[in-house]
Structure formats: C-alpha cells, structure tokens
Protein backbone atom coordinates (compact mmCIF):
# COMPACT_ATOMS: atom_id res chain seq x y z
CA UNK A 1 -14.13 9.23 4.90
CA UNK A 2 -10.78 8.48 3.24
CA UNK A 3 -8.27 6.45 5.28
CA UNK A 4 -5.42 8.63 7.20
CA UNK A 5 -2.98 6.96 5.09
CA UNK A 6 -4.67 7.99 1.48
CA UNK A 7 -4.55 11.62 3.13
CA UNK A 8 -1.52 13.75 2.15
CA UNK A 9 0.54 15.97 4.40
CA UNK A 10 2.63 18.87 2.79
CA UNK A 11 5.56 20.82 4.45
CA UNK A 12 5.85 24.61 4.12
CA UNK A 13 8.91 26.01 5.29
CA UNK A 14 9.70 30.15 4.49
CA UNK A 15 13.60 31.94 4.24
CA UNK A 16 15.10 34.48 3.66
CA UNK A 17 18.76 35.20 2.77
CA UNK A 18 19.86 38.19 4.83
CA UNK A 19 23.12 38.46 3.33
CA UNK A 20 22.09 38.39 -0.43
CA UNK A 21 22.95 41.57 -2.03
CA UNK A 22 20.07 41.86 -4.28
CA UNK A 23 17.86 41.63 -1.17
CA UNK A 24 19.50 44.32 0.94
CA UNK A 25 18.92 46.45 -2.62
CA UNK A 26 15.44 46.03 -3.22
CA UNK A 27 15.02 46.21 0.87
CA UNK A 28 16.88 49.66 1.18
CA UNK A 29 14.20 50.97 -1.74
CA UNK A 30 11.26 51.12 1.60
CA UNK A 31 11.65 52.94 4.64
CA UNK A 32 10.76 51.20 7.36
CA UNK A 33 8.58 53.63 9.57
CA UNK A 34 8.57 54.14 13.05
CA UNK A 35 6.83 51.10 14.72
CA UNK A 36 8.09 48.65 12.10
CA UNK A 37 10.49 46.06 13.22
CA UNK A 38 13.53 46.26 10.30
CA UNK A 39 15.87 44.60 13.08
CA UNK A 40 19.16 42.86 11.73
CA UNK A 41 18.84 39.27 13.71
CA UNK A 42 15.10 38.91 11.82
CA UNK A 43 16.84 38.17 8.13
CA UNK A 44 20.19 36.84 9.69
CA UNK A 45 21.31 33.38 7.92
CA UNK A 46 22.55 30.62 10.55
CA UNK A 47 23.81 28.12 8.08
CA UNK A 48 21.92 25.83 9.76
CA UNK A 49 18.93 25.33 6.96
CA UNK A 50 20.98 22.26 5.75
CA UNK A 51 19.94 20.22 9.29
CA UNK A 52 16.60 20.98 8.28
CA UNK A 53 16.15 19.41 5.52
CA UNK A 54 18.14 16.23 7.02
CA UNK A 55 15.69 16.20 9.52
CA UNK A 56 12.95 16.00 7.61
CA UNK A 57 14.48 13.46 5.19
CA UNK A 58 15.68 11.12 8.13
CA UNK A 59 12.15 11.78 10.76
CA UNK A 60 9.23 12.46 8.30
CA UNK A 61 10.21 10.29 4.87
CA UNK A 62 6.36 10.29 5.06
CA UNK A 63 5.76 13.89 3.80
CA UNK A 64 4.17 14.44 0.83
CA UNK A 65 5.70 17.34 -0.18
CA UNK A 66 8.32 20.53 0.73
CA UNK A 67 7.33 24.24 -0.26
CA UNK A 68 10.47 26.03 0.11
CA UNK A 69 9.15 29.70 -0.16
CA UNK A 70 11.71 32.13 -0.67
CA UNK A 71 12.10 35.92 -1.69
CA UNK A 72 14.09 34.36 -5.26
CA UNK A 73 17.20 33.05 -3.42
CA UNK A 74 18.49 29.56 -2.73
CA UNK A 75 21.01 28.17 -1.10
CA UNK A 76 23.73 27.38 -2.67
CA UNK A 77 23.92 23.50 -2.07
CA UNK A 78 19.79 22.68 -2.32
CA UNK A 79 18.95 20.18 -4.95
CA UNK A 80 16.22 21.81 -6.98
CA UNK A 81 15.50 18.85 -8.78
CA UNK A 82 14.23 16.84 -5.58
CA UNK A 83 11.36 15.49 -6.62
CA UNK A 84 9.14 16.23 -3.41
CA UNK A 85 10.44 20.05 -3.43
CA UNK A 86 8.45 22.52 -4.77
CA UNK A 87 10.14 26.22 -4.75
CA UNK A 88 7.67 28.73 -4.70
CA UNK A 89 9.01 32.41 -4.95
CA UNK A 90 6.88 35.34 -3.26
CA UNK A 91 5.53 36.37 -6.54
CA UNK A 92 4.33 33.23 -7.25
CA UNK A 93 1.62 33.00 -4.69
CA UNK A 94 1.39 36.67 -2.98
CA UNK A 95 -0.85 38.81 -4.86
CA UNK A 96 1.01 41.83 -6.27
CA UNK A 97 -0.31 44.55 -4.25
CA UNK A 98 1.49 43.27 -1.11
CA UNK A 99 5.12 42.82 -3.32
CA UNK A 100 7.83 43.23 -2.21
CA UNK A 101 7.90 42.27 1.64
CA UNK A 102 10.08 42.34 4.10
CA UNK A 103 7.49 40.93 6.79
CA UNK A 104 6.51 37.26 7.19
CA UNK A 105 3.63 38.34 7.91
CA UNK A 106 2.19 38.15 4.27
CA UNK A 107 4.19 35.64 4.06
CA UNK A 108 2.32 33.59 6.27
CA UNK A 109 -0.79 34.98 6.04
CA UNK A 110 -1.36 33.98 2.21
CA UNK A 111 -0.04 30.42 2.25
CA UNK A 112 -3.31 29.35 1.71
CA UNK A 113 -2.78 30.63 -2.26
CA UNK A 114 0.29 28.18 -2.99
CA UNK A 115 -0.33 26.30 -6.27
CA UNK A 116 -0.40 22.61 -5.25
CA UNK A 117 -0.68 22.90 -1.37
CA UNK A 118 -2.68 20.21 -0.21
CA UNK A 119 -5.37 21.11 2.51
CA UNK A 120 -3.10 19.64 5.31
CA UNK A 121 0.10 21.21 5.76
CA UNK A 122 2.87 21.88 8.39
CA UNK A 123 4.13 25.25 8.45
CA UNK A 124 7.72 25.98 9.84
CA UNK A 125 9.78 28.83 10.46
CA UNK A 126 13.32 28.67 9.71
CA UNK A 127 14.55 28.01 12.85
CA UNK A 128 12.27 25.17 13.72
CA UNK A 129 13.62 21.84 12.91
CA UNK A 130 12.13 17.95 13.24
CA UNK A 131 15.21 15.92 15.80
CA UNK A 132 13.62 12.68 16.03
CA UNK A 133 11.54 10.13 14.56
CA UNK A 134 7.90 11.61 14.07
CA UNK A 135 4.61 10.04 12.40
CA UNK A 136 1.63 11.74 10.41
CA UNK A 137 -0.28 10.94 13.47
CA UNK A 138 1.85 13.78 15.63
CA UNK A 139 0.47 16.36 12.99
CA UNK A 140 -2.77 15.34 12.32
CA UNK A 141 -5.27 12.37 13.54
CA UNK A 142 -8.71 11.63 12.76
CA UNK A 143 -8.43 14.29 9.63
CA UNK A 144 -7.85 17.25 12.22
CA UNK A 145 -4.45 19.06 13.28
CA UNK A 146 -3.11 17.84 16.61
CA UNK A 147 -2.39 20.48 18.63
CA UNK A 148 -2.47 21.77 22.44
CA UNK A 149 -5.57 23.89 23.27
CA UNK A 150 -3.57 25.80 26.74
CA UNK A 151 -5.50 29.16 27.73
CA UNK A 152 -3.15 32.27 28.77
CA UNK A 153 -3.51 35.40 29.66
CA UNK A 154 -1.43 38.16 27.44
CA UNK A 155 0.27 40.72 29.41
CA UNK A 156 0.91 44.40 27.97
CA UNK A 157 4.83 45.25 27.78
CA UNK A 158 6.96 47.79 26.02
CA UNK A 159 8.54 45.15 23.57
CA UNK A 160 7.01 45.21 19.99
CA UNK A 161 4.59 43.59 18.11
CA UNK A 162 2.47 42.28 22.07
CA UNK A 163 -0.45 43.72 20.14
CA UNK A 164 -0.72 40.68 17.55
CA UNK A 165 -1.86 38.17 20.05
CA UNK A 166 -4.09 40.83 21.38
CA UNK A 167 -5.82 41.10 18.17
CA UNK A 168 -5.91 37.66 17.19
CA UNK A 169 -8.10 36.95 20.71
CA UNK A 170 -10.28 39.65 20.10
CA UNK A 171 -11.38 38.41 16.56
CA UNK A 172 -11.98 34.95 18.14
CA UNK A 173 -13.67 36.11 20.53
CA UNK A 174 -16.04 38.25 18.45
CA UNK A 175 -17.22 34.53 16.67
CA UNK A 176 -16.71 32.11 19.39
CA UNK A 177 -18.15 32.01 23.27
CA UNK A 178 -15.36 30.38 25.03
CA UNK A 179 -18.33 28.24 27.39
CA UNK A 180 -20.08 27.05 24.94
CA UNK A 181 -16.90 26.26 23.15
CA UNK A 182 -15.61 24.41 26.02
CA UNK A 183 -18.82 23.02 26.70
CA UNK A 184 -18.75 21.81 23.37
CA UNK A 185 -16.01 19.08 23.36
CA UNK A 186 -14.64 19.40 27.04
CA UNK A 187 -11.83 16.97 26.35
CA UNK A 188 -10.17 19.61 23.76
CA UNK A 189 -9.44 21.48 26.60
CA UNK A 190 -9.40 19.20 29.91
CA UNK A 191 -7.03 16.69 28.79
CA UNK A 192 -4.10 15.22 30.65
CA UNK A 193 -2.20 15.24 27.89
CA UNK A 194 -1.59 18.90 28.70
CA UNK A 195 -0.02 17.65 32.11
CA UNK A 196 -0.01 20.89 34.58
CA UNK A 197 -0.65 23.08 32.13
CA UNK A 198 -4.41 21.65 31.66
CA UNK A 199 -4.93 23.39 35.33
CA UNK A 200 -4.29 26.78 33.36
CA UNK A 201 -7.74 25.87 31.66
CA UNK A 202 -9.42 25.23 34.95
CA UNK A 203 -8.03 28.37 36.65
CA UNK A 204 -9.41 30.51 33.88
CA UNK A 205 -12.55 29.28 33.56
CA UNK A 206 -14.69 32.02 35.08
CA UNK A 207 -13.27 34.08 32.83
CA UNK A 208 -16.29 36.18 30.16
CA UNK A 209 -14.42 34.97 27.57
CA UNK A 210 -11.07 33.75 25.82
CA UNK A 211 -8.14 34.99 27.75
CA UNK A 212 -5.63 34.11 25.09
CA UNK A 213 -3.91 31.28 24.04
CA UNK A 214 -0.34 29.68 25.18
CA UNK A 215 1.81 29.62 21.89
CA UNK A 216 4.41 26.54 21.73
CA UNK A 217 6.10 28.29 18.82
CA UNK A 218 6.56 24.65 17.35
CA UNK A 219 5.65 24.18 13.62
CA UNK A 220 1.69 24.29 13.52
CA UNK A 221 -0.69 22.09 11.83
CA UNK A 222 -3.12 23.88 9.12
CA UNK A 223 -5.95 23.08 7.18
CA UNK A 224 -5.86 25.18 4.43
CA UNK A 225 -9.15 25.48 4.66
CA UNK A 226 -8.97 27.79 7.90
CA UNK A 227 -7.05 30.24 5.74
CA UNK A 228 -9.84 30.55 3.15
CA UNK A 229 -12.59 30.97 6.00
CA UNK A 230 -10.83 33.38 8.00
CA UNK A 231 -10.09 35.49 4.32
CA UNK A 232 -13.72 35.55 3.63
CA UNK A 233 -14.22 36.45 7.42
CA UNK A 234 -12.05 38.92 7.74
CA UNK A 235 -10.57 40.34 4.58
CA UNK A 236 -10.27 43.80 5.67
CA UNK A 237 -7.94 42.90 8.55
CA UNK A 238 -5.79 40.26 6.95
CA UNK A 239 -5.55 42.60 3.95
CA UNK A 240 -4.18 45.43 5.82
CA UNK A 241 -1.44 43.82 7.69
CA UNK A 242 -0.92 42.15 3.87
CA UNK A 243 -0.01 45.64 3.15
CA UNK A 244 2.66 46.48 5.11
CA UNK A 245 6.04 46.04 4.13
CA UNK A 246 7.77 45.79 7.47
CA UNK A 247 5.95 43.69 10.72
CA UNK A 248 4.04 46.57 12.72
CA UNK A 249 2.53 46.40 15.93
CA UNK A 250 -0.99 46.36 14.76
CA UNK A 251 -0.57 43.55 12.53
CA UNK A 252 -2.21 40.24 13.29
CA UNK A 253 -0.24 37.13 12.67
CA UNK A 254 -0.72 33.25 11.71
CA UNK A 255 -1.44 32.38 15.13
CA UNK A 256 -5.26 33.84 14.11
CA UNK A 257 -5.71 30.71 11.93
CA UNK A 258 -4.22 28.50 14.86
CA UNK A 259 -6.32 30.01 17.41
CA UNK A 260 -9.56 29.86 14.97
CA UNK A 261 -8.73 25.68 14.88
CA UNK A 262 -8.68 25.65 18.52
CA UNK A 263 -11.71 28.04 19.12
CA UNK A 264 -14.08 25.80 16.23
CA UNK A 265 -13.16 22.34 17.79
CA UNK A 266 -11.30 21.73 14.57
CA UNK A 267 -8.39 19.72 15.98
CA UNK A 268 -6.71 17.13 18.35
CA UNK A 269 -5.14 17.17 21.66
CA UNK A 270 -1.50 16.77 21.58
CA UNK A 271 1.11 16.30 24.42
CA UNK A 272 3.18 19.83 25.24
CA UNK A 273 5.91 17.63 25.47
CA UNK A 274 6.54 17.39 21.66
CA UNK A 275 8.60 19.79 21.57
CA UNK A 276 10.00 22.69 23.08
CA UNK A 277 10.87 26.47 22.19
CA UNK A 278 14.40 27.50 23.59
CA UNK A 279 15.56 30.98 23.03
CA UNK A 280 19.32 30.86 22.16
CA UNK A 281 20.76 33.10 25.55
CA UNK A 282 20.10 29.83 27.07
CA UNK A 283 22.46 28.22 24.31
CA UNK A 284 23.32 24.95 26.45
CA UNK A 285 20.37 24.48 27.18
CA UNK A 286 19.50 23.87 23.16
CA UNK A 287 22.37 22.45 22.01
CA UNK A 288 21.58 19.60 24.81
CA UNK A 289 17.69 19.24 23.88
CA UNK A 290 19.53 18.26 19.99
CA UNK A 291 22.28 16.20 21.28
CA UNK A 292 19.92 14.03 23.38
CA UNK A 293 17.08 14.47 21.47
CA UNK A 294 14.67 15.68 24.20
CA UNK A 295 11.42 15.71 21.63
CA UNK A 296 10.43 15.60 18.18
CA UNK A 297 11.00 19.06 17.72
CA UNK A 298 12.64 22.23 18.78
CA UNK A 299 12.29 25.84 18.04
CA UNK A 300 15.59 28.13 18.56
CA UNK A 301 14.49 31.48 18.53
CA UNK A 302 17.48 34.03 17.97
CA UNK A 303 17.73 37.41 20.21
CA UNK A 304 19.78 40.25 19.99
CA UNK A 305 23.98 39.70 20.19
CA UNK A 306 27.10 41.26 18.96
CA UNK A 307 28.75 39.49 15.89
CA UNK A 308 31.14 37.72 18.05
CA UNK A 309 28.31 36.05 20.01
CA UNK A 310 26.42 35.48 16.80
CA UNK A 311 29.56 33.66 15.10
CA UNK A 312 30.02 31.44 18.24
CA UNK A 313 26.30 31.04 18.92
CA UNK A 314 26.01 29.75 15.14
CA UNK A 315 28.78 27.17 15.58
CA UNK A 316 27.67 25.74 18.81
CA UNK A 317 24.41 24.88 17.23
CA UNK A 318 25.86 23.68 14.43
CA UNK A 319 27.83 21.60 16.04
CA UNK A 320 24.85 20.09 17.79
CA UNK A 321 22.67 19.40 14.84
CA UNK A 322 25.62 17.32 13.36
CA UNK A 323 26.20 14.88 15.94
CA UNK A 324 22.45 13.84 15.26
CA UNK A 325 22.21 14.26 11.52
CA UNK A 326 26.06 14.01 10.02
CA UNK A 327 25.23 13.03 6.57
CA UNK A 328 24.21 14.70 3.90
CA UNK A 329 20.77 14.41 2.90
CA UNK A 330 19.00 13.99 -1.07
CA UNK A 331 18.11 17.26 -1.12
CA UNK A 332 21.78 18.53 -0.91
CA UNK A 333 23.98 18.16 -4.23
C-alpha cells in the first residue's frame, strides 16, 4: 500500500455570490414552492472568503489541490492563475438535468463527478475555515478519513429540513446492523478520544438499531469512492433531491456519505476537540475561539438578523480572522 505521503489530499470548497445580479436573475426565473427554503441569510456574502484561503495557505501548504466550485462568479480579488486552484463552475460537473440550482444540495451530492478530484478530499462549506496549524494526518490516517463516530438521537421539531438526518439514518440502517457494526471494530466507537461524548455510545447501545449520528458541522473527510457506492446504491433517492431546485424537507444531504463511512468501518477516530461549530448569536464567543485559536477549525454558522446586525456581525468577525491571518495570501492578486 502506497505511503501516506505519496497519497494526495484535495480541498473542495462551494460559494455562492448572493449579491451578483446575474444570480438573483436566473434565481427569480424558479419559484420556490412551499416547503423549500429560498431564505436570504443562505446566499448572503460575508466578505470573509479571503481568510479562507489564508488559512489554508498558512495551516495546510500540504494540500494538493483547491476546487473552488461556484455558480460562474468569482471574487473579485482571487488569483485564477494559482497553480493548485482549480475553478469548477456548476455546469462543469452537475449533469444538466439538475441545472440551474439554488440548493447545495446537488451541489454536494455530485462532487464525486469533478474532473480531477482525487479520491481523498476535504469538503468545506463557506463558512468553515482552517485557524491553526493542521497535518494530513487530522484528515486522513492509515488511507481512511478521520472522523468522530458519536451516536445521537434526532428529535422532531417544526424548523425545516429535521427530515434530512432522518432519512440519511434510515438508509443506513436499511444496509448496516448497528451490533454487528459495533461489534465489528469496537474501538471506532468506544474510544476516549471522544472524551464524554463516547458515553453517548454506551448509553445507546440497547438501542435495535442506529439512533443517528452527532454532526460536528466541521469540514468532512471523503473518499470519493463513498459517493460512487452510495450512487449505485441509491440512485433513485440521490437523484430526486438532485432535482430540486430549492433545499426541501425531504431531501437527504451529504451527511449520507459521512454516515455511510462511519456505518462501513471506513474511517479513523478523531478527537471532538478539533474543532468546534459556533452559531454567530453567540458572536463573542467565535470571534474568541479565532483570536486564541481554540482548534484547528471552526464552523460559524449564520442565523437570521436585521441588516444592521448583519453589517456589525460581519465586521466583528472580520476583525477576528485578521488578527490571526493579516497578510495577504498567493491566491489574492
């Protein structure tokens, strides 16, 4: 087997311009039905993507390479001619019959069919950035994605879109039994790198089968692989949430693929304490995790707030993500 050093690690990362003219155009074309999620704060730009790619530059020189995959837009200060980006427009992966989008749902679903990806990839959202030094080995070891195998168990609410972890579970769970699974490679799931949380494992344990998985929203570890499997598997489903041009609740999501890794065995236990998710009502909160640099990574998920808040909200963070990365980075002109 090749050495972990001769094995190369790609970086997909999706955007979207909310405020590009052209976009709102060919967006306003599709009604978004009722049961569709067409909020504002989904395509929102933070003028933030620059920290990004500083982060990567200054805490992963190791990547192999960057797929920037955008609708057709680009910011306005990226250096296209980087030689480890690759810009990959919808249309140039996403098969026809699911253009245009407005959900990241195809998006994510059909990463698999970028030209070039290699097999092991990290897949970010927009608002998910690298703060501090990382190493392949945080991503992937022994050939398999790292990762942190945490059982949960989904509660219904009124908010949208609670069925996609629903439906991700129940496909697992129609291919996997969660004892033999366990049974399989116990230290997957019973490992102390998990800290407390490995006691969520233990408590649910008597339960008939997978109860759901805890989701770090972090960037996630892929084989490419898994996509391909889960397509032959399960075409039907994956091509009908493909279809829709808005995120409905009955979609299922990329946390399918994550969850398959997890349910086959297919990866390696990773401390929780990587990184941490921080929704931006506690804005302190995140801005301090940057500052001091709290873990390798950080997600800051928006939420709904007036302009005002927005405007402020955006500078704060800003603010933060320059006292750790201040100068420019080569893919900036």
């Amino acid at each position: 087997m090749a050495t972990m050093k001769n094995q190369k690690i790609d970086f997909v990362i999706i955007w979207v311009d909310g405020a590009d003219q052209n976009w709102i155009k060919e967006r306003s074309k599709y009604k978004a039905d009722t049961g569709t999620d067409n909020s504002t704060h989904r395509f929102r730009d933070w003028d933030n993507l620059q920290y990004w790619f500083r982060g990567v530059e200054k805490f992963s020189p190791w990547v192999n390479k960057i797929h920037f995959v955008t609708w057709g837009h680009l910011p306005s200060w990226l250096n296209t001619e980087h030689p480890k980006l690759n810009i990959v427009k919808h249309s140039d992966y996403i098969p026809k019959e699911y253009l245009p989008t407005f959900s990241s749902h195809p998006i994510e679903l059909n990463l698999h069919r970028i030209d070039g990806l290699a097999e092991k990839f990290v897949y970010f959202n927009d608002d998910m950035f690298l703060i501090k030094q990382t190493k392949e080995t945080d991503f992937f070891k022994n050939n398999l994605p790292c990762d942190s195998a945490i059982m949960t168990v989904h509660c219904y609410s009124d908010e949208m879109f609670v069925l996609a972890p629903f439906r991700d579970v129940g496909i697992i769970n129609r291919y996997y039994s969660m004892k033999n699974v366990l049974k399989e490679k116990p230290l997957n799931w019973y490992n102390f790198k998990y800290g407390f949380n490995m006691l969520r494992n233990l408590y649910l344990l008597p339960c008939p089968r997978f109860p759901g998985f805890l989701q770090q929203h972090l960037p996630t570890s892929f084989l490419k692989s898994t996509f391909e499997v889960l397509w032959d598997k399960e075409f039907e489903i994956l091509n009908d949430a493909s279809l829709h041009k808005f995120r409905t609740v009955q979609d299922v999501n990329q946390w399918l693929f994550k969850e398959w890794q997890m349910a086959s065995n297919k990866f390696y236990p990773r401390k929780l304490s990587i990184g941490a998710s921080i929704p931006l009502y506690q804005l302190d909160k995140a801005c301090k995790y940057i500052r001091k640099q709290k873990g390798e990574m950080i997600c800051i998920n928006d939420h709904n707030m007036t302009d005002e808040e927005f405007e402020s909200t955006k500078e704060k963070v800003k603010s933060a993500f320059n006292e750790i990365l201040p100068k420019k980075s080569k893919f900036e002109l």
